[in-house]
Protein backbone atom coordinates (compact mmCIF):
# COMPACT_ATOMS: atom_id res chain seq x y z
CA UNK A 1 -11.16 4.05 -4.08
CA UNK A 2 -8.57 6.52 -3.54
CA UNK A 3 -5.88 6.53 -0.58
CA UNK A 4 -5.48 9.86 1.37
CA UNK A 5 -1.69 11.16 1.33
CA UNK A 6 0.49 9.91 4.08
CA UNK A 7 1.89 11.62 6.42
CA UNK A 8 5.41 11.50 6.61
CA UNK A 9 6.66 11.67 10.12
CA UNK A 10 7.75 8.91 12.55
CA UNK A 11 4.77 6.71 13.69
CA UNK A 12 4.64 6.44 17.47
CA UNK A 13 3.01 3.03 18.47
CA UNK A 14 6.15 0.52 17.93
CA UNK A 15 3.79 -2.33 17.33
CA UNK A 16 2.16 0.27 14.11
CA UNK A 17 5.75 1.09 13.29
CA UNK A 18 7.03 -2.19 13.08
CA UNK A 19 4.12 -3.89 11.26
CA UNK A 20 4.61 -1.01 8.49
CA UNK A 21 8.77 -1.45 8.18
CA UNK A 22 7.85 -5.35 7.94
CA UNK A 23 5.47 -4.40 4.92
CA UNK A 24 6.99 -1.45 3.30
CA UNK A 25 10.49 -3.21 3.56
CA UNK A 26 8.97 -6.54 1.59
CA UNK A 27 7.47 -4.22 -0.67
CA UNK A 28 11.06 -2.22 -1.31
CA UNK A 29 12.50 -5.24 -1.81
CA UNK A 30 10.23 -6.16 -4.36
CA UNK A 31 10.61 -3.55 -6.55
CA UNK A 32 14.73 -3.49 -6.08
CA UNK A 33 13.88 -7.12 -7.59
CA UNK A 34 11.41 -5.90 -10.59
CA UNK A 35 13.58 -3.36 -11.42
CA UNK A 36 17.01 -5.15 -11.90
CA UNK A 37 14.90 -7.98 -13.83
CA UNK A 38 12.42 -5.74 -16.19
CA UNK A 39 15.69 -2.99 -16.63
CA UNK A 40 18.29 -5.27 -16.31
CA UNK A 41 20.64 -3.37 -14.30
CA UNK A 42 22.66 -4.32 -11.15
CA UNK A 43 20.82 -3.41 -7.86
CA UNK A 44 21.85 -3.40 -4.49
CA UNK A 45 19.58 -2.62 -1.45
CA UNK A 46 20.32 -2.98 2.55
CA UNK A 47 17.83 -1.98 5.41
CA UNK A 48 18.93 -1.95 8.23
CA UNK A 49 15.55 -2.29 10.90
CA UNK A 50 15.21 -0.33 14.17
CA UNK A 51 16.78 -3.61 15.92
CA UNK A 52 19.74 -3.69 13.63
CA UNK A 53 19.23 -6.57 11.68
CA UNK A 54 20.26 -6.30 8.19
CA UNK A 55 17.88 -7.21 4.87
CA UNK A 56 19.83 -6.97 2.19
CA UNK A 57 18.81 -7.79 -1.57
CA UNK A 58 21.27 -7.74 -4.63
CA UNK A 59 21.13 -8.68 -8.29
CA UNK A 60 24.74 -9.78 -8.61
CA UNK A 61 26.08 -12.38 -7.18
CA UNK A 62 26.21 -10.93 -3.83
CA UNK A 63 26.07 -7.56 -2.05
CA UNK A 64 29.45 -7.14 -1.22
CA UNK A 65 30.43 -7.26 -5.19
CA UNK A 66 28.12 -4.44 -6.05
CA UNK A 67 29.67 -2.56 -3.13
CA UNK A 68 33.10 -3.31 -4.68
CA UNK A 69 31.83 -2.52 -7.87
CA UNK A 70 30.39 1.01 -6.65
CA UNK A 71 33.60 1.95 -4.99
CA UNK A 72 35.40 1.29 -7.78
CA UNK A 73 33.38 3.65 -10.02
CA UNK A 74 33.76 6.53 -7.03
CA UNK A 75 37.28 5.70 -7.09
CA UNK A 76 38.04 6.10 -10.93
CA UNK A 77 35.76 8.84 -11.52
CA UNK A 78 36.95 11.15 -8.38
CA UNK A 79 32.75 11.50 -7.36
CA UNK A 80 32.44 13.34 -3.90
CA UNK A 81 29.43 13.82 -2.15
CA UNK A 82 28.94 17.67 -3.67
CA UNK A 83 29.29 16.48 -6.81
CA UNK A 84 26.66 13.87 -6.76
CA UNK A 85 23.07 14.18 -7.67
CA UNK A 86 20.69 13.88 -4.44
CA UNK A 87 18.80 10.60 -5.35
CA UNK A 88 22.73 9.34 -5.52
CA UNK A 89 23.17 10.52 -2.27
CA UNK A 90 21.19 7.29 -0.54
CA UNK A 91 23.74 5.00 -2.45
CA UNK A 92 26.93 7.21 -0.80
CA UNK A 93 25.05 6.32 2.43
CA UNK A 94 24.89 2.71 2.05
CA UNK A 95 28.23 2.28 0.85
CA UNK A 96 29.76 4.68 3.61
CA UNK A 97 27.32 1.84 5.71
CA UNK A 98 29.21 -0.80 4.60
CA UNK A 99 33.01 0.68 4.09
């Protein structure tokens, strides 16, 4: 059975929208988790929901080292946001989230 394309735009019913963040977050996380196991690289991921609480998942010993770690690397290499690939663009984010 195949699954039509979804539509991506903001879904209006709260109760739809927040039963799909609670699944597609736990399903994000997941994946941050397969990846830095089956890879082995360092991942860091925080969501932040419609409420503003924060899920966070990282493969070092906590978040806030990664975040250290990637500022660091911005910092030594002189990376600016035009310089940066797009898909790099969501880790400026969450580091300008946390900085």
């Amino acid at each position: 059975m195949v699954r039509g394309k979804t539509e991506m735009k903001r879904i209006e019913n709260e109760t739809s929208r927040q039963v799909t963040f609670s699944k597609r977050r736990n399903g994000l996380l997941k994946k941050a988790f397969e990846l830095s196991v089956l890879c082995d690289v360092e991942v860091a991921l925080a969501v932040f929901c419609p409420r503003g609480r924060l899920y966070e998942f990282s493969s070092a010993t906590s978040l806030q080292k990664s975040i250290d770690r990637y500022k660091s690397y911005r910092k030594d290499n002189n990376v600016n946001n035009k310089t940066v690939q797009p898909d790099i663009q969501v880790k400026i984010l969450i580091c300008q989230l946390f900085c």
